[in-house]
Protein backbone atom coordinates (compact mmCIF):
# COMPACT_ATOMS: atom_id res chain seq x y z
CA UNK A 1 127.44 -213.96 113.66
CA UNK A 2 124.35 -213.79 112.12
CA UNK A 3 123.79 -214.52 108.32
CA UNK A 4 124.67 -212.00 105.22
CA UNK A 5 121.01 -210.28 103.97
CA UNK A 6 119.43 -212.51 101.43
CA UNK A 7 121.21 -215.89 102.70
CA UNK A 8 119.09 -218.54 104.16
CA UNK A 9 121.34 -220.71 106.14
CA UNK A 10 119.38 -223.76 107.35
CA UNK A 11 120.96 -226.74 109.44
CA UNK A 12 120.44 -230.11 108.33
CA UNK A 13 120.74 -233.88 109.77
CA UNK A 14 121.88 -236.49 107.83
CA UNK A 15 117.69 -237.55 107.32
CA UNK A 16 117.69 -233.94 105.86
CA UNK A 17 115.10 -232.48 108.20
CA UNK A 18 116.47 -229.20 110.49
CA UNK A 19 118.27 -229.39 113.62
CA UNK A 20 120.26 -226.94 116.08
CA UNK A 21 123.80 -228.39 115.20
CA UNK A 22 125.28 -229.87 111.78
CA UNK A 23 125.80 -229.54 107.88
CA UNK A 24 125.37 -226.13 106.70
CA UNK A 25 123.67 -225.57 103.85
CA UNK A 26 121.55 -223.01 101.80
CA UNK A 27 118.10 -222.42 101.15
CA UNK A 28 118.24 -220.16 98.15
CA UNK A 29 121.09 -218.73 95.39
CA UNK A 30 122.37 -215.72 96.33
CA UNK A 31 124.45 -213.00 94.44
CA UNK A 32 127.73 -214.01 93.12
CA UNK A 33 127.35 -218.00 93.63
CA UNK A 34 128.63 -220.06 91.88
CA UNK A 35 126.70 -221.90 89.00
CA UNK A 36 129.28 -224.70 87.81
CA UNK A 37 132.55 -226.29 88.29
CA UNK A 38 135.24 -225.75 84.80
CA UNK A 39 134.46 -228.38 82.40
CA UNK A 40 132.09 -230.23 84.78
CA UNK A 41 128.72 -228.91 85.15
CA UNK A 42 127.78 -232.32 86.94
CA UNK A 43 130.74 -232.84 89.29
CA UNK A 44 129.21 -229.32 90.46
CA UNK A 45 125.39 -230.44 90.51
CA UNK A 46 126.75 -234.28 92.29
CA UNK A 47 128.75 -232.19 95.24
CA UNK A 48 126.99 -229.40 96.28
CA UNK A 49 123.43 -230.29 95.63
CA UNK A 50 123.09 -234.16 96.01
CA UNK A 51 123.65 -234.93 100.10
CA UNK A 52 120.43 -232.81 101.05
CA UNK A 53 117.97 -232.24 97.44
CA UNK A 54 116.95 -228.60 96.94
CA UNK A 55 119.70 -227.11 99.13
CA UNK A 56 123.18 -226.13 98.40
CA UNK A 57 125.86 -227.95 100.63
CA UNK A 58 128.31 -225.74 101.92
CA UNK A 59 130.76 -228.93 103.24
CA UNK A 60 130.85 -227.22 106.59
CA UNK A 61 129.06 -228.06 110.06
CA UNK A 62 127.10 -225.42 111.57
CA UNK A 63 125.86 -224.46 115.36
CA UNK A 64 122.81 -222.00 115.50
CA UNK A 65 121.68 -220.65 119.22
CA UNK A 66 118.05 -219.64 120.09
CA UNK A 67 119.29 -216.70 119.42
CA UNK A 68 120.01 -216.71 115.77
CA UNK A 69 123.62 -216.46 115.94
CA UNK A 70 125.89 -218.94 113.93
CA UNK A 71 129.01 -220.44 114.69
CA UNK A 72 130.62 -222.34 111.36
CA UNK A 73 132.10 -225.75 113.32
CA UNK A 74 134.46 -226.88 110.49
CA UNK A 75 134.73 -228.80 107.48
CA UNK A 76 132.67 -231.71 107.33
CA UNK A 77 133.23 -233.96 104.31
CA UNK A 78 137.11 -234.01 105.24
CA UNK A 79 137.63 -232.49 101.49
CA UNK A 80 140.21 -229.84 102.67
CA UNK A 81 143.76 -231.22 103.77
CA UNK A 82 146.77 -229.26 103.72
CA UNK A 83 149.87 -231.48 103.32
CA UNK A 84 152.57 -229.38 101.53
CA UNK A 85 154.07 -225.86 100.82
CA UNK A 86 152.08 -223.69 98.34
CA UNK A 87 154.06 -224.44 94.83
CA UNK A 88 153.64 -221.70 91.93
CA UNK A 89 154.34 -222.00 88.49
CA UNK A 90 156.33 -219.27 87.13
CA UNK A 91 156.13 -219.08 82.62
């Protein structure tokens, strides 16, 4: 797929320059993004913009062809893990 208008997806290596195939992150805000985490404005600022400084991590890997089309790999920092059944609280 290609990238939503006004997104700037750019791949990065682990010595943060670009590359064909890895993290995903983002260039530039975009509309509706998030700008903190509840109650911790620097848990936010530590996770999302600390691994590659002045872009937003997603936490996913990325593949872009010559092309320009993207293909999101998978999760990269291992932070999602489903283990259980969904509990709700009913009050």
């Amino acid at each position: 797929m290609r990238p939503m208008f006004g997104i700037k997806p750019k791949i990065m290596t682990d010595e943060g320059s670009k590359g064909g195939e890895g993290p995903l992150c983002i260039q530039e805000p975009w509309p509706g993004m998030a700008i903190s985490i509840w109650g911790s404005p620097q848990r936010f600022k530590e996770t999302y913009f600390t691994a590659f400084p002045g872009y937003y991590f997603t936490g996913d890997g990325a593949i872009c062809n010559e092309r320009g089309f993207w293909k999101i790999t998978g999760r990269v920092d291992d932070v999602i893990n489903v283990t259980g059944k969904l509990k709700m609280a009913v009050g």
